[in-house]
Protein backbone atom coordinates (compact mmCIF):
# COMPACT_ATOMS: atom_id res chain seq x y z
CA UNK A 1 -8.90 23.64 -148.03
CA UNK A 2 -5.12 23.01 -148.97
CA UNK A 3 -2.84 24.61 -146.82
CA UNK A 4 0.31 25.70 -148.81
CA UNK A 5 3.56 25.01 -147.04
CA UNK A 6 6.09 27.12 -147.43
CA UNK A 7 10.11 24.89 -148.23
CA UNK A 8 13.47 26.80 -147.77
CA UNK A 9 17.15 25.51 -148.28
CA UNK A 10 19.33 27.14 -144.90
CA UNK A 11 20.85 29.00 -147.85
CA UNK A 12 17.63 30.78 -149.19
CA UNK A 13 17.37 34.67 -148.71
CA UNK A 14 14.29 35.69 -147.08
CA UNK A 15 12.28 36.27 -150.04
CA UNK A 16 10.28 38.99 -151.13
CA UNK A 17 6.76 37.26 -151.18
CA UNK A 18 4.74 39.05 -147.84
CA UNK A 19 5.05 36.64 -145.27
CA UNK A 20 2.94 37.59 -142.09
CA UNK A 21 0.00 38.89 -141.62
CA UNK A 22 -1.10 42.01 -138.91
CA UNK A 23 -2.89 38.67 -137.10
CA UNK A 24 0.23 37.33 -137.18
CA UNK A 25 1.99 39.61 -135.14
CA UNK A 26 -0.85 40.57 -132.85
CA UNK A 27 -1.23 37.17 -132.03
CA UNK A 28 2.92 37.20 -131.30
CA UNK A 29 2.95 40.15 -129.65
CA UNK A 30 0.04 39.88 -127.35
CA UNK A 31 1.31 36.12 -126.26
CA UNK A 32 4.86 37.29 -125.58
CA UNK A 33 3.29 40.51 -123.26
CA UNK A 34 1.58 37.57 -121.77
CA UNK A 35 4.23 35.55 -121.26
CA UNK A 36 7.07 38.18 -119.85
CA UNK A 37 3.95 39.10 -117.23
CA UNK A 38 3.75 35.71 -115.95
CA UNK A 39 7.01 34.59 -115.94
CA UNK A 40 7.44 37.87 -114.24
CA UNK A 41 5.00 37.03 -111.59
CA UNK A 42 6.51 33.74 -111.16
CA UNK A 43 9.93 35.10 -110.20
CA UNK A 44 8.59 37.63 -108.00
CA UNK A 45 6.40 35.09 -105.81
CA UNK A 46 9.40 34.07 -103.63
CA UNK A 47 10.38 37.77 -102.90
CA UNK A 48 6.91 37.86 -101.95
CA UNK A 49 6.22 41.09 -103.82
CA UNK A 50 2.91 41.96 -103.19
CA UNK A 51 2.98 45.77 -104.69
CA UNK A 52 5.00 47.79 -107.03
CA UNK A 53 8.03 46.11 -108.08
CA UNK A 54 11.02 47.28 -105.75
CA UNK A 55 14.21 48.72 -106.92
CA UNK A 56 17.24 47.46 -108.24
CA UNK A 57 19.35 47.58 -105.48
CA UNK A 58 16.70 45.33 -103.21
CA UNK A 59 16.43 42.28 -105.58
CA UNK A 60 18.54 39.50 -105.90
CA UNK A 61 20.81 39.07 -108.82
CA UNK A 62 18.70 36.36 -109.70
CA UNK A 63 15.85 37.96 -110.19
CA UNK A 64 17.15 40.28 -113.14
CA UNK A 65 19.05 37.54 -114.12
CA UNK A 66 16.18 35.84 -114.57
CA UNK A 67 13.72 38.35 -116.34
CA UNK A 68 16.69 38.62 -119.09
CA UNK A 69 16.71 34.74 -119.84
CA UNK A 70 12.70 34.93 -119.44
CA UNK A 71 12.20 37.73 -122.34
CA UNK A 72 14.74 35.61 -124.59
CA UNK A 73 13.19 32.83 -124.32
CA UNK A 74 9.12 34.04 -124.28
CA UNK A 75 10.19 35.89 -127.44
CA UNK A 76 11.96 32.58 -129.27
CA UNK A 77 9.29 30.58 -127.88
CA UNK A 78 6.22 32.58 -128.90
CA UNK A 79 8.20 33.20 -132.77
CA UNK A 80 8.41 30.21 -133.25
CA UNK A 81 5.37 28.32 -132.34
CA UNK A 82 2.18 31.07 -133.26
CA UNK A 83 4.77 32.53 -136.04
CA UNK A 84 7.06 29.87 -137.72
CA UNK A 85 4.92 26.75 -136.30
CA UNK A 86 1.94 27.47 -136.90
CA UNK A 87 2.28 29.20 -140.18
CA UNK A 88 4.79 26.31 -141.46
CA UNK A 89 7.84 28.49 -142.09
CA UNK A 90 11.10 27.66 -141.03
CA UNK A 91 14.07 29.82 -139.95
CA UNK A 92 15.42 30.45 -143.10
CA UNK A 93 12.26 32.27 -144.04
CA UNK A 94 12.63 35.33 -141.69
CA UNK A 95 16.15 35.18 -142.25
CA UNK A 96 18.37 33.21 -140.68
CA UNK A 97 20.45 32.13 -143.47
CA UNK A 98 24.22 32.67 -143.82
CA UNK A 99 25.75 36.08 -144.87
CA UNK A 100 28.70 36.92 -146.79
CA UNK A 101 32.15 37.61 -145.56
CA UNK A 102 31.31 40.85 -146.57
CA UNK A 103 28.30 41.81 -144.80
CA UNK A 104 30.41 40.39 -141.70
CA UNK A 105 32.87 42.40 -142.31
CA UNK A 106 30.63 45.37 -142.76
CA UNK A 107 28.65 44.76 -140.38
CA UNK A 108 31.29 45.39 -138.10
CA UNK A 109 32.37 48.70 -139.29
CA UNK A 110 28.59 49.80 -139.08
CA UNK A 111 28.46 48.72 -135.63
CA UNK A 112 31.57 50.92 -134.62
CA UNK A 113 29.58 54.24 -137.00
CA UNK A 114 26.27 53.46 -134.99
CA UNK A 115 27.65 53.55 -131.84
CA UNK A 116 29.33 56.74 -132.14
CA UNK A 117 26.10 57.97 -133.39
CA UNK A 118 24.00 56.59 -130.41
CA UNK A 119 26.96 57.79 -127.98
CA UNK A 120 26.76 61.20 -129.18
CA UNK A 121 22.90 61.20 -128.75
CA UNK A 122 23.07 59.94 -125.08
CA UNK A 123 25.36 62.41 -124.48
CA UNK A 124 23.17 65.49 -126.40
CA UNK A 125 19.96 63.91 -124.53
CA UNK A 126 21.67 64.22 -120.80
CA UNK A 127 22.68 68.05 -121.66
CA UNK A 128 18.85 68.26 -122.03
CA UNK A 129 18.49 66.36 -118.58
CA UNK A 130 17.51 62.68 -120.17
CA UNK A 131 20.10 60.55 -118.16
CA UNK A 132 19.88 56.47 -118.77
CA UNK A 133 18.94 55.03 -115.42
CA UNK A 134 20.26 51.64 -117.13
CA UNK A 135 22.91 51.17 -114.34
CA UNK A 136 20.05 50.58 -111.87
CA UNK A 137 19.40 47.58 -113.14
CA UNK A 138 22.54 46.01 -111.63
CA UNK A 139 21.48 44.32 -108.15
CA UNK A 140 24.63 44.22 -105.81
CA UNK A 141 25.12 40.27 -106.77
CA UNK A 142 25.72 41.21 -110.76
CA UNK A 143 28.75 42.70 -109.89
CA UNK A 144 30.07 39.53 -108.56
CA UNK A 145 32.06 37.61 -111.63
CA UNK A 146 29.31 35.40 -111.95
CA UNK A 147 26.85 37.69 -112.28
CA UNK A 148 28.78 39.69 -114.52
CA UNK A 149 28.89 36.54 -117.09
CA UNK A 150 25.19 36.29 -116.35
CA UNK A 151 24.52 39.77 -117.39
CA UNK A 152 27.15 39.55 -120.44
CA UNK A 153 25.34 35.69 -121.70
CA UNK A 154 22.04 37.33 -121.28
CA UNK A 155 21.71 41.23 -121.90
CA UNK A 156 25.02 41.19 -124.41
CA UNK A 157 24.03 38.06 -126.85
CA UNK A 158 20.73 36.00 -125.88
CA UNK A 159 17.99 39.10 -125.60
CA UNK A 160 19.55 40.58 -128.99
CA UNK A 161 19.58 37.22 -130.84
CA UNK A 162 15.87 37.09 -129.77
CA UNK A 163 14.90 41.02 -130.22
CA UNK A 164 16.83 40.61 -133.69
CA UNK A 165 14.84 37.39 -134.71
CA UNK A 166 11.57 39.65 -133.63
CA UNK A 167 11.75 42.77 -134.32
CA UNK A 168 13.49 42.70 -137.99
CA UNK A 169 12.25 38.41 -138.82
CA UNK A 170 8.62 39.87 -138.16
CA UNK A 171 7.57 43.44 -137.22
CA UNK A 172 10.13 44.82 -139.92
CA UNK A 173 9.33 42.47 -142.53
CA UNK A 174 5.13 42.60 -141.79
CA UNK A 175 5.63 46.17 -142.05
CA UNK A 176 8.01 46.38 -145.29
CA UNK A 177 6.07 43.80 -147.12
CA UNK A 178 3.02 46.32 -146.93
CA UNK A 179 4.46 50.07 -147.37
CA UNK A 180 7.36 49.70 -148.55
CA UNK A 181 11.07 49.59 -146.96
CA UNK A 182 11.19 53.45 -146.01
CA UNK A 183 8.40 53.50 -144.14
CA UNK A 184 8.67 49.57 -142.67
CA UNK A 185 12.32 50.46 -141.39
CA UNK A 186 11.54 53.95 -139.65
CA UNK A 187 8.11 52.68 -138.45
CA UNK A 188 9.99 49.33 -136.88
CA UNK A 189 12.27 51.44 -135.61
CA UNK A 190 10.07 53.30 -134.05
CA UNK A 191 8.64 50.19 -132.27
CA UNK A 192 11.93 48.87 -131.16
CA UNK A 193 12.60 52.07 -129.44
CA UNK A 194 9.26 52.66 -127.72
CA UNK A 195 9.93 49.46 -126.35
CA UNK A 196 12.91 50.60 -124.43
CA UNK A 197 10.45 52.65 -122.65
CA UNK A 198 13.12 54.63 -121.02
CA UNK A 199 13.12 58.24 -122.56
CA UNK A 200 16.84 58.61 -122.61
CA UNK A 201 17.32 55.19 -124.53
CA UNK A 202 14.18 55.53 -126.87
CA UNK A 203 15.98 57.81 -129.33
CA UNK A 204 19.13 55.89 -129.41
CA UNK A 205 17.28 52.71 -129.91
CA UNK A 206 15.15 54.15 -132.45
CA UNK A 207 17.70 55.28 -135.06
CA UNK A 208 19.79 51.75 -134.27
CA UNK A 209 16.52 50.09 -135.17
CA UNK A 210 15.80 51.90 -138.35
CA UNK A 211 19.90 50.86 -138.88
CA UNK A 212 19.46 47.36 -137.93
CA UNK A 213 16.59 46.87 -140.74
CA UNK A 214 18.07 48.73 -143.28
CA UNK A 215 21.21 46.20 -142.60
CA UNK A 216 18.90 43.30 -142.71
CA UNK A 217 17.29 44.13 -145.62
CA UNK A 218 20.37 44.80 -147.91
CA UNK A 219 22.32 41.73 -146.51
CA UNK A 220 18.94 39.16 -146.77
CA UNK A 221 20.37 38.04 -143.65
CA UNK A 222 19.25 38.29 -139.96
CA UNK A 223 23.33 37.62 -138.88
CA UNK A 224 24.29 40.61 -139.54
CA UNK A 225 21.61 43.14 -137.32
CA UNK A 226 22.11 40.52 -134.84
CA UNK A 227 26.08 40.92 -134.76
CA UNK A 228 25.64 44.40 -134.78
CA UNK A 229 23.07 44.30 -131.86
CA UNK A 230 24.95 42.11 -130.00
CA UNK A 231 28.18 44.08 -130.24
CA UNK A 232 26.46 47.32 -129.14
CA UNK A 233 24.67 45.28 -125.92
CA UNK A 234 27.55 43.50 -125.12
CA UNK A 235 30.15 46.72 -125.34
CA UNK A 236 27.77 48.61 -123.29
CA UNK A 237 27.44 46.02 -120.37
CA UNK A 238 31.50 45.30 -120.77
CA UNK A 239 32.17 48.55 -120.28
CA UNK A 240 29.74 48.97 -117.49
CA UNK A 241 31.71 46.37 -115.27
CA UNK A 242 35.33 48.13 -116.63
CA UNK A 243 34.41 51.36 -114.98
CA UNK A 244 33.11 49.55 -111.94
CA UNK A 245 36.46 47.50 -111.79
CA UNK A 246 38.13 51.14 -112.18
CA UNK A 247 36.14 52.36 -109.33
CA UNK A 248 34.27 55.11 -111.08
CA UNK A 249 31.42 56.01 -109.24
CA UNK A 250 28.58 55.22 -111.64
CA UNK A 251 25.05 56.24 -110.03
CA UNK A 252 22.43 53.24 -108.26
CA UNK A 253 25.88 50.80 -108.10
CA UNK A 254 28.91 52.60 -106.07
């Protein structure tokens, strides 16, 4: 049997021909839940965490630090070798091919649109009682100056690079190149918010999913979702350690 390789230029557009399979991203998704637990495990060993994982504010800043560069790199890691690897793609194939000045450019203004959007929903959700716990997450070493670059390296551009190159490279395009763009962007979307588990970020995340694919699908690029996602991660963390530097008292840190 002849295996047919697939052969992109870095300035192809992802191209319209169904390119993964439901084994596919079973196989992807299953390694990466694999991978996240152990690395997981392997962090926790020297805290010598024998139960339920403590909270935030009893970890090191390593720790978190470290689960952030572990899920960026178990995602990368498990896309590329049981996705691009092993079905002989390359990176240009999901999408990671240049975009024009004027997706850039748009991409920008749709960042600043979504996030007034996904602002105004946090703030409807906590009038219902649905307040992010997201601060928690900041062990008292991450407010330190290096562990604020830590958390703005690894929460503001790695993790979205990787969701990004995930989420829209393979669960959107799995699901578009089956049913359709309508239902492949609101059912991704629907994934990448479920994901966030927290119920006061899964509605957020779910409409700037269903954004980020629609973005990637118009532009034929992956660069501009991922400048979009990284904008919104890395605003959100910036503005976290402003309002600490300010001294407002912000719940599980002052």
């Amino acid at each position: 049997m002849v295996t047919t390789t697939r052969v992109s230029t870095t300035t192809e557009a992802p191209s319209t021909t169904p390119l993964w399979r439901g084994k596919d991203v079973l196989i992807m998704s299953l390694a990466m839940v694999a991978g996240m637990g152990v690395a997981i495990a392997g962090l926790a060993v020297p805290l010598g965490l024998t139960g339920s994982m403590p909270g935030a504010q009893t970890v090191p800043a390593w720790f978190t630090l470290g689960v952030l560069a572990a899920q960026a790199a178990v995602i990368l890691a498990m896309v590329w070798l049981l996705g691009l690897k092993r079905r002989h793609y390359r990176w240009a194939d999901i999408g990671l091919v240049p975009a024009t000045p004027g997706w850039i450019a748009a991409a920008v203004a749709i960042f600043v649109v979504l996030r007034l959007v996904t602002v105004a929903l946090s703030a409807l959700l906590a009038q219902l009682g649905l307040q992010s716990m997201q601060p928690q997450v900041l062990a008292p070493g991450l407010t330190t100056l290096p562990g604020a670059i830590g958390m703005l390296f690894l929460a503001g551009l790695a993790v979205p690079v990787a969701e990004e190159i995930f989420f829209r490279g393979v669960v959107y395009r799995w699901l578009r190149d089956r049913w359709g763009v309508a239902i492949g962007a609101i059912a991704s979307g629907v994934v990448f918010g479920l994901v966030h588990f927290e119920p006061a970020t899964i509605v957020p995340a779910i409409v700037l999913g269903i954004a980020l694919a629609l973005v990637y699908e118009r532009s034929k690029s992956l660069w501009p979702p991922i400048l979009i996602h990284v904008l919104n991660n890395a605003l959100a963390v910036g503005l976290l350690y402003v309002l600490i530097a300010l001294g407002v008292p912000i719940p599980g840190v002052n």
